[in-house]
C-alpha atoms as a PDB file:
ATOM      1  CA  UNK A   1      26.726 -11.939  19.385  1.00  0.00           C
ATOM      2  CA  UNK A   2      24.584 -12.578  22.309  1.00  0.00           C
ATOM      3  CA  UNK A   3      21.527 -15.093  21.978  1.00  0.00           C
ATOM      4  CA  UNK A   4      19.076 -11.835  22.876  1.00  0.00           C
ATOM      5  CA  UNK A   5      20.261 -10.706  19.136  1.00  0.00           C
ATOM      6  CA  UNK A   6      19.653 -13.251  17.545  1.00  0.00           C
ATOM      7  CA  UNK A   7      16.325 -15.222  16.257  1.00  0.00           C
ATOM      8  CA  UNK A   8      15.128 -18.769  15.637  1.00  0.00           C
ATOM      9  CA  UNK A   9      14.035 -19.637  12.033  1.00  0.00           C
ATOM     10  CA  UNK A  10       9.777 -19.752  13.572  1.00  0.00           C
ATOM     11  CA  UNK A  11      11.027 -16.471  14.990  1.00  0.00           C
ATOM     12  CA  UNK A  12      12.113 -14.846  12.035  1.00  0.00           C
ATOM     13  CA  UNK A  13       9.448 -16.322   9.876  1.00  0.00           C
ATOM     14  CA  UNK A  14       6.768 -15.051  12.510  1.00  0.00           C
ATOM     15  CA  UNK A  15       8.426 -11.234  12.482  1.00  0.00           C
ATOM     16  CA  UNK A  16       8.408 -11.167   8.409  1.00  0.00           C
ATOM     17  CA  UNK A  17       5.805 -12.705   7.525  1.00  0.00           C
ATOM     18  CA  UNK A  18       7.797 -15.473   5.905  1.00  0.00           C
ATOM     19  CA  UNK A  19       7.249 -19.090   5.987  1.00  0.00           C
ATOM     20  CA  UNK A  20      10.051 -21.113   7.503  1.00  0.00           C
ATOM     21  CA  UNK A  21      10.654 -23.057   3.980  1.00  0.00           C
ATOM     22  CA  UNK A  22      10.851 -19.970   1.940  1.00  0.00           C
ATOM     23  CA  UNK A  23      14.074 -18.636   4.630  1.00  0.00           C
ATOM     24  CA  UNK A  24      15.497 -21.903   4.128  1.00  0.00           C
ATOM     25  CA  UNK A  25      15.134 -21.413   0.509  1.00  0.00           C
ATOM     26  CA  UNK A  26      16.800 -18.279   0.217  1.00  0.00           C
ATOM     27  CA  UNK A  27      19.392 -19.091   2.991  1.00  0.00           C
ATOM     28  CA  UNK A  28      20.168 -22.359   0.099  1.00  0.00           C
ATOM     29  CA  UNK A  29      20.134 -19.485  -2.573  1.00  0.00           C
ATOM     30  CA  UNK A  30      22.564 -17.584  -0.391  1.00  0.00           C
ATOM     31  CA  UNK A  31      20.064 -14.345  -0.053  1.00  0.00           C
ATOM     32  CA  UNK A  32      20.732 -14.364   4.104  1.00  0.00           C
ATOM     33  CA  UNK A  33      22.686 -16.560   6.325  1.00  0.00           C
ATOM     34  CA  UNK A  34      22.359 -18.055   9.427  1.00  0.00           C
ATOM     35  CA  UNK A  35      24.662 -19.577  12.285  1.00  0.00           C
ATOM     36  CA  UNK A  36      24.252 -23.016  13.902  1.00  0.00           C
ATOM     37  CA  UNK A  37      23.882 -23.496  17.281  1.00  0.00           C
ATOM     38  CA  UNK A  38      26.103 -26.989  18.964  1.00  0.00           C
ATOM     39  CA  UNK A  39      22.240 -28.434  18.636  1.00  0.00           C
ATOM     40  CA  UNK A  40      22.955 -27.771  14.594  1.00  0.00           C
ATOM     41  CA  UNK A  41      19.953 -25.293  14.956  1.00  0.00           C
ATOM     42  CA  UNK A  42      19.858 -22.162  12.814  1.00  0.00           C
ATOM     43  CA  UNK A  43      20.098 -18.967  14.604  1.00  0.00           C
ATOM     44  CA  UNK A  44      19.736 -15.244  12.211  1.00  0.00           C
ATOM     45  CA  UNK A  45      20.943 -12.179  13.357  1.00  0.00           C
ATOM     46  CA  UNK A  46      17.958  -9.352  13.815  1.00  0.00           C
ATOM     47  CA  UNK A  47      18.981  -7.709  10.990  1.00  0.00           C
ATOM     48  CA  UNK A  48      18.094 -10.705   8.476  1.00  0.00           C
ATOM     49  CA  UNK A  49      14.553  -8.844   9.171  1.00  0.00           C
ATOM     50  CA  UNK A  50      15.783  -6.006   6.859  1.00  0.00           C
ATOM     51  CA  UNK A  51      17.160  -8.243   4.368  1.00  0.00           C
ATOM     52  CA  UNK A  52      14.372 -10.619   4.408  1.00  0.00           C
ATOM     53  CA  UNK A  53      11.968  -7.577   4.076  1.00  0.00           C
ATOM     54  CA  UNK A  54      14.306  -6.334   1.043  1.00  0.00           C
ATOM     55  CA  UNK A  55      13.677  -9.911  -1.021  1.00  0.00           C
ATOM     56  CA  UNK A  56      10.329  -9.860  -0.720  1.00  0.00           C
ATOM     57  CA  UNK A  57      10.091  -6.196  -2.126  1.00  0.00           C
ATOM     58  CA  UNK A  58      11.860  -7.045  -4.613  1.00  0.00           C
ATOM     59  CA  UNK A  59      10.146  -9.963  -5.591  1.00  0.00           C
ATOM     60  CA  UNK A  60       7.348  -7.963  -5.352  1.00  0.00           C
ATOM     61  CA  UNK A  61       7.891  -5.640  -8.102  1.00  0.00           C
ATOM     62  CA  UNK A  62       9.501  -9.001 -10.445  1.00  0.00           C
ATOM     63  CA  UNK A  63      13.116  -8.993  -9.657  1.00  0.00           C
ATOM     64  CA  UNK A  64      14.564 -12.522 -10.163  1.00  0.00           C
ATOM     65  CA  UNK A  65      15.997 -13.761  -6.774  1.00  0.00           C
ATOM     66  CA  UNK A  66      19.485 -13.893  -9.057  1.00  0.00           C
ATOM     67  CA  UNK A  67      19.082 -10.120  -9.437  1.00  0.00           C
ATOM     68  CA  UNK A  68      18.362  -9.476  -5.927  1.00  0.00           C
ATOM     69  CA  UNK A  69      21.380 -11.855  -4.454  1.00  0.00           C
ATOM     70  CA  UNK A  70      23.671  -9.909  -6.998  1.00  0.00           C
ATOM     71  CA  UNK A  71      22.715  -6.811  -5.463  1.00  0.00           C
ATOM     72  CA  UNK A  72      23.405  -8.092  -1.984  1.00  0.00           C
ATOM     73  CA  UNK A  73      26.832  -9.535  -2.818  1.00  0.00           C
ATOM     74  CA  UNK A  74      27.378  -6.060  -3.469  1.00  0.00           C
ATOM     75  CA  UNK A  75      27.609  -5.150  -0.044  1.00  0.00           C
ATOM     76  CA  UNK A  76      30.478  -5.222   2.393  1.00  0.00           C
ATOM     77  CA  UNK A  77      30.438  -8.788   4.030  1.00  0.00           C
ATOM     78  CA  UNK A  78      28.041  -8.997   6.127  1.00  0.00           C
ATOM     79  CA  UNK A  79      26.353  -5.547   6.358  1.00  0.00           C
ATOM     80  CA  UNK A  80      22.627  -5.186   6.288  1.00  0.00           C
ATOM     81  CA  UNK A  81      21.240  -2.820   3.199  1.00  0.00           C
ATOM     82  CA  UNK A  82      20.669   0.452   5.140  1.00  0.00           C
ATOM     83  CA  UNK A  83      18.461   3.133   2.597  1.00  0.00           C
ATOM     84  CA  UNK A  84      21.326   4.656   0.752  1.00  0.00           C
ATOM     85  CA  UNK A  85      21.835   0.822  -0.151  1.00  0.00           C
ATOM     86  CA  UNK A  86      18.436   0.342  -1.151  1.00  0.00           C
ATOM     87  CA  UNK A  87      18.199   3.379  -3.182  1.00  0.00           C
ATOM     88  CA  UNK A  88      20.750   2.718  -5.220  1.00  0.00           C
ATOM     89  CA  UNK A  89      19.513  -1.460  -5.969  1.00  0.00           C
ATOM     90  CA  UNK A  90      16.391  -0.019  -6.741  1.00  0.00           C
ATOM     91  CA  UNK A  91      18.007   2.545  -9.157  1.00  0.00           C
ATOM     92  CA  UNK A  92      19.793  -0.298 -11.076  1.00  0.00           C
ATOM     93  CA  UNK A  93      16.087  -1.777 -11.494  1.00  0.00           C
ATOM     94  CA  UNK A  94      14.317   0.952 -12.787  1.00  0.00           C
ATOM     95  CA  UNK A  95      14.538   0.761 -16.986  1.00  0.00           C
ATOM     96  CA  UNK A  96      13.358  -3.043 -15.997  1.00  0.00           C
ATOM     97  CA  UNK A  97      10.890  -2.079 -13.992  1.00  0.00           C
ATOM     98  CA  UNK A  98       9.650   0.831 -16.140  1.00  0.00           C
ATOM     99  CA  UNK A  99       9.330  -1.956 -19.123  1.00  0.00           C
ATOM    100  CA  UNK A 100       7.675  -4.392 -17.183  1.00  0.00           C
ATOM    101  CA  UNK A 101       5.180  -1.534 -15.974  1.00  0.00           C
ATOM    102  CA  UNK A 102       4.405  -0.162 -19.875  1.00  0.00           C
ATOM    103  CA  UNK A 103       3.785  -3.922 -20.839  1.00  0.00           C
ATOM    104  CA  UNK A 104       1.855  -4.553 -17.768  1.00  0.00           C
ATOM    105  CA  UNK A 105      -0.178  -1.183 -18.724  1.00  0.00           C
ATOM    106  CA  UNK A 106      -0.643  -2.162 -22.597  1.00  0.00           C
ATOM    107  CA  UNK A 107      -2.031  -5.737 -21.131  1.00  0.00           C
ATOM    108  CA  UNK A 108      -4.811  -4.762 -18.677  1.00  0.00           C
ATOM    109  CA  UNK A 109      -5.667  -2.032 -21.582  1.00  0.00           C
ATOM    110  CA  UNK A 110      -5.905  -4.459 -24.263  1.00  0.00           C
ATOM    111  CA  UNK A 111      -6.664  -7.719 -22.153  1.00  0.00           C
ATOM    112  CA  UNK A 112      -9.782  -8.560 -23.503  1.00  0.00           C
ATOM    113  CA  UNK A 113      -8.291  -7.833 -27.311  1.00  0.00           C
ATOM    114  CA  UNK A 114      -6.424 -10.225 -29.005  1.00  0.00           C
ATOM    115  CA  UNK A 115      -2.398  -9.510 -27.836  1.00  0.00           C
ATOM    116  CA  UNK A 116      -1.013 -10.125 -31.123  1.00  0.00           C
ATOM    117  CA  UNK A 117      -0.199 -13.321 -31.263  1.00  0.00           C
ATOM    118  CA  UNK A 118      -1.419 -14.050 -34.479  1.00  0.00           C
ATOM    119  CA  UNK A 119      -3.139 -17.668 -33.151  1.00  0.00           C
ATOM    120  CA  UNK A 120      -6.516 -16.979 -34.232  1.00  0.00           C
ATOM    121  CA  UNK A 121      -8.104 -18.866 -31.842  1.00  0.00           C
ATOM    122  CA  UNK A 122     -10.761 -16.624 -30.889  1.00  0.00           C
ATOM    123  CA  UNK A 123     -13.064 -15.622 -33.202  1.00  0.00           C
ATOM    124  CA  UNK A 124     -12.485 -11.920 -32.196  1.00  0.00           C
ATOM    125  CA  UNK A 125      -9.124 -12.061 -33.228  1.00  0.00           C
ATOM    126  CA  UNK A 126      -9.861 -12.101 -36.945  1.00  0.00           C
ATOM    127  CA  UNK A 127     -10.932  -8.815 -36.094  1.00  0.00           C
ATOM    128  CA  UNK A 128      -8.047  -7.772 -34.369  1.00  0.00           C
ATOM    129  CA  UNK A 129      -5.616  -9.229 -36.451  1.00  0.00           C
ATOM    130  CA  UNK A 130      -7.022  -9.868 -40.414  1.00  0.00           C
ATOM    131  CA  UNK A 131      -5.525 -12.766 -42.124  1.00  0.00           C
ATOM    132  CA  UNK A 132      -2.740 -13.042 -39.350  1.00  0.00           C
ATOM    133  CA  UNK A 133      -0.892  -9.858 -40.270  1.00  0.00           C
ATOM    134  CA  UNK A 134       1.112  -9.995 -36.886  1.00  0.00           C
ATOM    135  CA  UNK A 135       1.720 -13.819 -37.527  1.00  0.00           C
ATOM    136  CA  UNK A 136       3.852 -13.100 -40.602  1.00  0.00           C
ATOM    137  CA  UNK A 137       6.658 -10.874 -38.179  1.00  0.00           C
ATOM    138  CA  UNK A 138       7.075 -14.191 -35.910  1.00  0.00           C
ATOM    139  CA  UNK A 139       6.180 -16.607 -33.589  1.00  0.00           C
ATOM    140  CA  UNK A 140       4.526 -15.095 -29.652  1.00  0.00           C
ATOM    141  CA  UNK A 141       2.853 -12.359 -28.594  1.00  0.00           C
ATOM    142  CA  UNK A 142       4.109  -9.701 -31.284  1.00  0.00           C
ATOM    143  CA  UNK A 143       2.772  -6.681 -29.445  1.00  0.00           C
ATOM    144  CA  UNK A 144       3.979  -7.230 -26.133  1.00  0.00           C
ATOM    145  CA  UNK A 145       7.563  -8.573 -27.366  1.00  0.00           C
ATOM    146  CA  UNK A 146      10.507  -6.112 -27.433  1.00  0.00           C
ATOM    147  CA  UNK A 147      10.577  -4.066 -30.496  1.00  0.00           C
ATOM    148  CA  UNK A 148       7.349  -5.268 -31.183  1.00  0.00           C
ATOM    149  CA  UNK A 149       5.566  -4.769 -34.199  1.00  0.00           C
ATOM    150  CA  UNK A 150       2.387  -2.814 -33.460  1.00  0.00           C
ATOM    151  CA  UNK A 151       2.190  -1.228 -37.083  1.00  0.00           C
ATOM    152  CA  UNK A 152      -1.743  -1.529 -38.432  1.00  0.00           C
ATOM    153  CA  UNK A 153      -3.011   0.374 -40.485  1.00  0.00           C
ATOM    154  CA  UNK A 154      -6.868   1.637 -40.185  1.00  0.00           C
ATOM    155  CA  UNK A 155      -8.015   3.389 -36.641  1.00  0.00           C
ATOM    156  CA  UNK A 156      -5.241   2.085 -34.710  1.00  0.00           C
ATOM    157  CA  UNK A 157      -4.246   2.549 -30.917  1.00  0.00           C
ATOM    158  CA  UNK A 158      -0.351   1.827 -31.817  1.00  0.00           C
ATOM    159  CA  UNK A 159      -0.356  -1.178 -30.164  1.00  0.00           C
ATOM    160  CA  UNK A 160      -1.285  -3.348 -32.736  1.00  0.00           C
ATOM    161  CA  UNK A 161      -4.732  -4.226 -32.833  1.00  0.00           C
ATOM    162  CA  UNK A 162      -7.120  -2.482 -34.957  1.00  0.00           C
ATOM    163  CA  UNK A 163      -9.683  -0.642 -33.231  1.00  0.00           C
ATOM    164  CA  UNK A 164     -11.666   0.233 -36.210  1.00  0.00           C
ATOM    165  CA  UNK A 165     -14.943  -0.637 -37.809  1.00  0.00           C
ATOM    166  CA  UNK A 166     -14.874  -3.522 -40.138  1.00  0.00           C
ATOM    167  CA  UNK A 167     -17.553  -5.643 -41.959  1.00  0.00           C
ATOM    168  CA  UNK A 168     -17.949  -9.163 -41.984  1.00  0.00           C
ATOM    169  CA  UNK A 169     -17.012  -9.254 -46.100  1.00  0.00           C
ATOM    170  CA  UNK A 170     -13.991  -7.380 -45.078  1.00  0.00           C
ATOM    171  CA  UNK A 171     -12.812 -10.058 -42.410  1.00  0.00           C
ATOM    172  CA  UNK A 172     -14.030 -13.471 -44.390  1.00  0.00           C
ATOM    173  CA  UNK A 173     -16.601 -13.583 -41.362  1.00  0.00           C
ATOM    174  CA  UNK A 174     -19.904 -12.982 -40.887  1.00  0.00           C
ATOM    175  CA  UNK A 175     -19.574 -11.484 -37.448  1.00  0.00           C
ATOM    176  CA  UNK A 176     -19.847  -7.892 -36.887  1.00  0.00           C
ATOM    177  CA  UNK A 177     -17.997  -5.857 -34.345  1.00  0.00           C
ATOM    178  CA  UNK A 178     -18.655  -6.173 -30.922  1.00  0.00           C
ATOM    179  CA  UNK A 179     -20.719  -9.578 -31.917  1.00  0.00           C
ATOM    180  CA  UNK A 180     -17.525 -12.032 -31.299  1.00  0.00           C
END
């Protein structure tokens, strides 16, 4: 391969948009690879472009860089992922991406709600969550774990937290709705 092909490590980083410690990174995490030059300088074929365009998609959307270089080491040695290739990587992430999206969607709907966690630490989520209902089905976020339990009873959205009106003798508070 002819020098004209290839590209420096400030050349590549200029052309993706990549700093030159985040190439060297995922050159040490064996994402892309590089050549040295008799000077011991590094030296990336044109096509690393792709593949460095590929991580950071992916990275993107959430894929672990162990993921992403499993995908790659899918590929005949040393080919660059053309569409078909990136069609079908992206295929393989979908159920993971479609679960990170629904929790994603059930946060920023419920962000300023309590999540489930059963903590108690704001005085809203006695409202939410009376007497630590979610607390009893374990430790974390109950509503946003798999297989969460999002069961309430009362005006519920399904996700958990209890949307309907309740009284201040009803909670053990004296703080209406909307007040906390």
């Amino acid at each position: 391969m002819s020098e004209g092909e290839e590209l420096t490590v400030g050349q590549l980083a200029q052309r993706s948009g990549t700093s030159v410690s985040a190439l060297h990174f995922y050159e040490r995490q064996r994402l892309i690879s590089s050549r040295r030059t008799p000077g011991n300088q590094r030296r990336y074929h044109r096509d690393t472009l792709r593949r460095v365009a590929l991580i950071r998609i992916a990275q993107r959307v959430g894929i672990p860089l162990v993921e992403i270089r499993a995908a790659l080491e899918r590929l005949p040695e040393g080919r660059v992922p053309n569409r078909r290739d990136w069609k079908r990587m992206s295929q393989g992430w979908q159920d993971e991406l479609s679960e990170r999206i629904r929790l994603l969607v059930h946060l920023r709907d419920s962000f300023a709600n309590c999540v489930g966690c059963g903590c108690l630490s704001m005085s809203h989520c006695s409202l939410a969550n009376p007497d630590d209902h979610l607390g009893g089905s374990g430790s974390g976020p109950r509503v946003l774990l798999p297989g969460g339990t999002g069961t309430e009873t009362g005006t519920g959205t399904g996700t958990g937290i209890r949307t309907g009106t309740r009284t201040g003798a009803e909670t053990g508070i004296g703080i209406e709705p909307g007040e906390g």
